[in-house]
PDB file of N, CA and C in Angstrom:
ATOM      1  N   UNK A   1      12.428 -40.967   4.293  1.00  0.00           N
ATOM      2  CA  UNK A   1      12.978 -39.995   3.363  1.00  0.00           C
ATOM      3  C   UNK A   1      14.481 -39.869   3.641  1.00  0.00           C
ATOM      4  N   UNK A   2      15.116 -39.906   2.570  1.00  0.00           N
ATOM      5  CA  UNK A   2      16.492 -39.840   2.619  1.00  0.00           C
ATOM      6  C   UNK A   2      17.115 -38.442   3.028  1.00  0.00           C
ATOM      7  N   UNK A   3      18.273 -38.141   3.152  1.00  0.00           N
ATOM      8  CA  UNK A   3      19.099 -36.731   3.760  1.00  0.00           C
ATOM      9  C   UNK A   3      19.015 -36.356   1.825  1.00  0.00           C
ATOM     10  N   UNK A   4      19.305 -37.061   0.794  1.00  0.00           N
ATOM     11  CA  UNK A   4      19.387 -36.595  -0.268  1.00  0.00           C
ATOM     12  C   UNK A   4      18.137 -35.999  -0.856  1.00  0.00           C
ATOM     13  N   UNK A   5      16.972 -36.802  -0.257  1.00  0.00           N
ATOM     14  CA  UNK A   5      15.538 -36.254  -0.973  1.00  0.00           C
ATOM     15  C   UNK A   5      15.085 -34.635   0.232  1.00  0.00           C
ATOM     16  N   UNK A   6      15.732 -34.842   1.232  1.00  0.00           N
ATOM     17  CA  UNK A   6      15.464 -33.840   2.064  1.00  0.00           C
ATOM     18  C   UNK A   6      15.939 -32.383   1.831  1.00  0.00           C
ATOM     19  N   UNK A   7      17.083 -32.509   1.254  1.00  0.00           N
ATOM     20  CA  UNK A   7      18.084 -31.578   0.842  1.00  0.00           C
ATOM     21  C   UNK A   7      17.425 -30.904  -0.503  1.00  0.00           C
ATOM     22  N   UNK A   8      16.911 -32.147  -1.418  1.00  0.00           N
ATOM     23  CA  UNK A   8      16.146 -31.506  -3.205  1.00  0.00           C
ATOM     24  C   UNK A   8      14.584 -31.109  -2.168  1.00  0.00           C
ATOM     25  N   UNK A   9      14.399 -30.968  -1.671  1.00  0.00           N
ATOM     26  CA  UNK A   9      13.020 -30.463  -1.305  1.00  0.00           C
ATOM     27  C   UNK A   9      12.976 -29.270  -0.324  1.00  0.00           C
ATOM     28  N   UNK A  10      13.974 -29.048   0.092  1.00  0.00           N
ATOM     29  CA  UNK A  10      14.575 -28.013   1.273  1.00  0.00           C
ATOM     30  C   UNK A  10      14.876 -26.611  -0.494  1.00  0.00           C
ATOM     31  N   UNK A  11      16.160 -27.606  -1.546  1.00  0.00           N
ATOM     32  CA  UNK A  11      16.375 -26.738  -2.206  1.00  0.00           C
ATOM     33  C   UNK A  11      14.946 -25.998  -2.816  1.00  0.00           C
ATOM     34  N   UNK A  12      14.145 -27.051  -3.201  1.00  0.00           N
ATOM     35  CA  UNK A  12      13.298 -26.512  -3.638  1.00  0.00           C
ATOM     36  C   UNK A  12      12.606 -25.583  -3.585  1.00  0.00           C
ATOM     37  N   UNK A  13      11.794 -25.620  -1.844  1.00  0.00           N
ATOM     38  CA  UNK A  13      11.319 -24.758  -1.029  1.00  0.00           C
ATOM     39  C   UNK A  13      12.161 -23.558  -1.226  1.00  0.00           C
ATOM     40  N   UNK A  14      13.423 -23.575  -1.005  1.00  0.00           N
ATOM     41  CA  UNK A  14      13.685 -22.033  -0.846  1.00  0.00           C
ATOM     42  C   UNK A  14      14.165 -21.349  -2.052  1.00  0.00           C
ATOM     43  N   UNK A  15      13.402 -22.298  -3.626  1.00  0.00           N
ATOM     44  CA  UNK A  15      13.694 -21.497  -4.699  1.00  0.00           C
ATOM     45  C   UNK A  15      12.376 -20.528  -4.866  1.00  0.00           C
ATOM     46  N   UNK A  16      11.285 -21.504  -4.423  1.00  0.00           N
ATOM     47  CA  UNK A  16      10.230 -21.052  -4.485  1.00  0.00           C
ATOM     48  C   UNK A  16       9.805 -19.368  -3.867  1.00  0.00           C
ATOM     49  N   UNK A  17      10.526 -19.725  -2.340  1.00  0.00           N
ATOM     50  CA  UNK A  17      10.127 -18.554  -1.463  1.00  0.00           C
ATOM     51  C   UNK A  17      11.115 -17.319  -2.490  1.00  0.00           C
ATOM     52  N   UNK A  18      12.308 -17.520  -2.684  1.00  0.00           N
ATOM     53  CA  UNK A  18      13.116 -16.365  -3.430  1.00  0.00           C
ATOM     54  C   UNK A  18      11.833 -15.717  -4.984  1.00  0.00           C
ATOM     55  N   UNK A  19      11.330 -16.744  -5.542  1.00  0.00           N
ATOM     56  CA  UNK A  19      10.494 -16.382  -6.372  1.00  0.00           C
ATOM     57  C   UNK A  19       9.553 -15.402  -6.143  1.00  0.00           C
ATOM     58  N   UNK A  20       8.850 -15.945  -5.031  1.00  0.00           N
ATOM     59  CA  UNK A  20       7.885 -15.112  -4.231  1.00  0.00           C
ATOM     60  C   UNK A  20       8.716 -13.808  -3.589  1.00  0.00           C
ATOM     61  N   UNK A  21       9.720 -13.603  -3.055  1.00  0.00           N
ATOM     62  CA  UNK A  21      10.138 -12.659  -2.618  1.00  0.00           C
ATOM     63  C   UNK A  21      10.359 -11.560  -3.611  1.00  0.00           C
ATOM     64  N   UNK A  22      11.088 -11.621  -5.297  1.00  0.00           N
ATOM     65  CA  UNK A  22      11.177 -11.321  -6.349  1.00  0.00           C
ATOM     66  C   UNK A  22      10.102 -10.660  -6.230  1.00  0.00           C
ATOM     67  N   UNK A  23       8.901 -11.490  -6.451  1.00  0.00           N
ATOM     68  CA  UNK A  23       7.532 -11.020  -7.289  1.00  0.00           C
ATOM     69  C   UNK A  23       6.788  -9.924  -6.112  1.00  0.00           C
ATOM     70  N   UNK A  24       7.093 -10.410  -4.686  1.00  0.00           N
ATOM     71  CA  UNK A  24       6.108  -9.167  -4.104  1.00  0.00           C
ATOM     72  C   UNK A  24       7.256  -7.978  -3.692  1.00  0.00           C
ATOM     73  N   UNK A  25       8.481  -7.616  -4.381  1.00  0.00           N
ATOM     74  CA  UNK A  25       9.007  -6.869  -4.146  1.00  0.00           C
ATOM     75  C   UNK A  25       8.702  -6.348  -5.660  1.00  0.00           C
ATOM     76  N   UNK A  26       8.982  -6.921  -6.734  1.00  0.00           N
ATOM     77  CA  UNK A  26       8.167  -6.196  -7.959  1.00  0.00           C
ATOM     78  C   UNK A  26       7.340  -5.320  -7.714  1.00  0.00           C
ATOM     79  N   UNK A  27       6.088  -6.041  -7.200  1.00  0.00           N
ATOM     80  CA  UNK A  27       4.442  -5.894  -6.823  1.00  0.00           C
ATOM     81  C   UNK A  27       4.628  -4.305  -5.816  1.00  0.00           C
ATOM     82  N   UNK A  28       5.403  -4.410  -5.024  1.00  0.00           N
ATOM     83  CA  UNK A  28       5.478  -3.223  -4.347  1.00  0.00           C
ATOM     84  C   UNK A  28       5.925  -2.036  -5.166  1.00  0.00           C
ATOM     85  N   UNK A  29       7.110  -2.173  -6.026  1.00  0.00           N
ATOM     86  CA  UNK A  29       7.136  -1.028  -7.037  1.00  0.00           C
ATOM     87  C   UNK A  29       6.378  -0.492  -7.955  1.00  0.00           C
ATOM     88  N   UNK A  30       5.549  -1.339  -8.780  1.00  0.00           N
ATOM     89  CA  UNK A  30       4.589  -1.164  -9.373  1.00  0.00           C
ATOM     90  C   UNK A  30       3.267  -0.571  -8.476  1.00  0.00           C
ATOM     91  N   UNK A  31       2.809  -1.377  -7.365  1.00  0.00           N
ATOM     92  CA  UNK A  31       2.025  -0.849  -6.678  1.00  0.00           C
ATOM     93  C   UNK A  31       2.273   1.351  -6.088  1.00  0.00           C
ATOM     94  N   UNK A  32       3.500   1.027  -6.417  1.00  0.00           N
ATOM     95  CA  UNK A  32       4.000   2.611  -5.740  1.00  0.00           C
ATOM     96  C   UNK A  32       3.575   3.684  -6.890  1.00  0.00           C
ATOM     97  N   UNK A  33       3.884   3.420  -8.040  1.00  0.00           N
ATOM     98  CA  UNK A  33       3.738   3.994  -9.249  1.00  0.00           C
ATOM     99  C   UNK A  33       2.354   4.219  -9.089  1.00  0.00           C
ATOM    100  N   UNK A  34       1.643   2.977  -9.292  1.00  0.00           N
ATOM    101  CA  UNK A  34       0.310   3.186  -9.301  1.00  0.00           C
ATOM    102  C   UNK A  34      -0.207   4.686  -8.421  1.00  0.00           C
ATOM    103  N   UNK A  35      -0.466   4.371  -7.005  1.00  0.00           N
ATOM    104  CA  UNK A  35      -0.773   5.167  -5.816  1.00  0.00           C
ATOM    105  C   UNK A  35      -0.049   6.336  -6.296  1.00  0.00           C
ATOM    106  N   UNK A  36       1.449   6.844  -7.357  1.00  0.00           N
ATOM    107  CA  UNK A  36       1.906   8.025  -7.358  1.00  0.00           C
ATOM    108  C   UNK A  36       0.979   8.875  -8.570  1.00  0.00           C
ATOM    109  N   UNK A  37       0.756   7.941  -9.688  1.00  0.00           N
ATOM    110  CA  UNK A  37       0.231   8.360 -10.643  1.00  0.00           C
ATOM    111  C   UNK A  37      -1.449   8.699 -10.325  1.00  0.00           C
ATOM    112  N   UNK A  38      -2.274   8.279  -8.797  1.00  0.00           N
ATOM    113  CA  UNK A  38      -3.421   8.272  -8.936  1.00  0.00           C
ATOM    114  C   UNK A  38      -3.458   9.663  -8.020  1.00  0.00           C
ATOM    115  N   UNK A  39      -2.284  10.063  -7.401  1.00  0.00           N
ATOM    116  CA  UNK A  39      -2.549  11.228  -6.780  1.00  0.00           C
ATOM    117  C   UNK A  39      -2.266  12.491  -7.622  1.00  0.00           C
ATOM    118  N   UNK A  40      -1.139  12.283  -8.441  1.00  0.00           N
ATOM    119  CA  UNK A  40      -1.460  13.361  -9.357  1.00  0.00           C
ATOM    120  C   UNK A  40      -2.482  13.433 -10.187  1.00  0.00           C
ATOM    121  N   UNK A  41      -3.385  12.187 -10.437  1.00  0.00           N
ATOM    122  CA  UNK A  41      -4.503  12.470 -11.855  1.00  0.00           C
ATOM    123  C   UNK A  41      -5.646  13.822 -10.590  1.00  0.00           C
ATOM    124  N   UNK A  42      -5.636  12.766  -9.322  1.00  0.00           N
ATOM    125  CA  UNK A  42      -6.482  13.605  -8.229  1.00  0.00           C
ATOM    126  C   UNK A  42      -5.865  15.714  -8.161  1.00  0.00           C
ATOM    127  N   UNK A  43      -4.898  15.228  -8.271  1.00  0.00           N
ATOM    128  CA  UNK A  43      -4.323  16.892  -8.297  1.00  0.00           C
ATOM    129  C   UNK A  43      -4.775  17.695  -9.019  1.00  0.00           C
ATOM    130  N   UNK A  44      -4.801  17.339 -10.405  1.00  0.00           N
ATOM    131  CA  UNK A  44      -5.350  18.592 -11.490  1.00  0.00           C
ATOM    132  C   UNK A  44      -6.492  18.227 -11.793  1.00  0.00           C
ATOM    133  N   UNK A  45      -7.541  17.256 -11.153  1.00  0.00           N
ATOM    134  CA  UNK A  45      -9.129  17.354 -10.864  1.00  0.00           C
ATOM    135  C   UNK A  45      -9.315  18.251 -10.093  1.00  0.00           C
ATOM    136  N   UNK A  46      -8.597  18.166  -9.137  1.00  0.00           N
ATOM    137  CA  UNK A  46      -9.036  19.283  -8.259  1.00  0.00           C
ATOM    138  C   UNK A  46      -8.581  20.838  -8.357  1.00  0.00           C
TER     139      UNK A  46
END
């Protein structure tokens, strides 16, 4: 493997991980909402 094919596969890899980093930092905001909105529905049940 060449330093040039090493370099497009290195880039690659770390477009991927930024993707993933994006999406489970999304995932955590949304996830927060969720857990905020399920404690208030719990609030005025009770």
């Amino acid at each position: 493997m060449t330093t040039t094919e090493k370099i497009a596969n290195a880039k690659k890899r770390i477009d991927e991980l930024e993707r993933l980093i994006k999406y489970w930092n999304d995932s955590d905001h949304d996830e927060a909402k969720e857990v905020y909105l399920t404690m208030n529905n719990e609030k005025k049940v009770a």
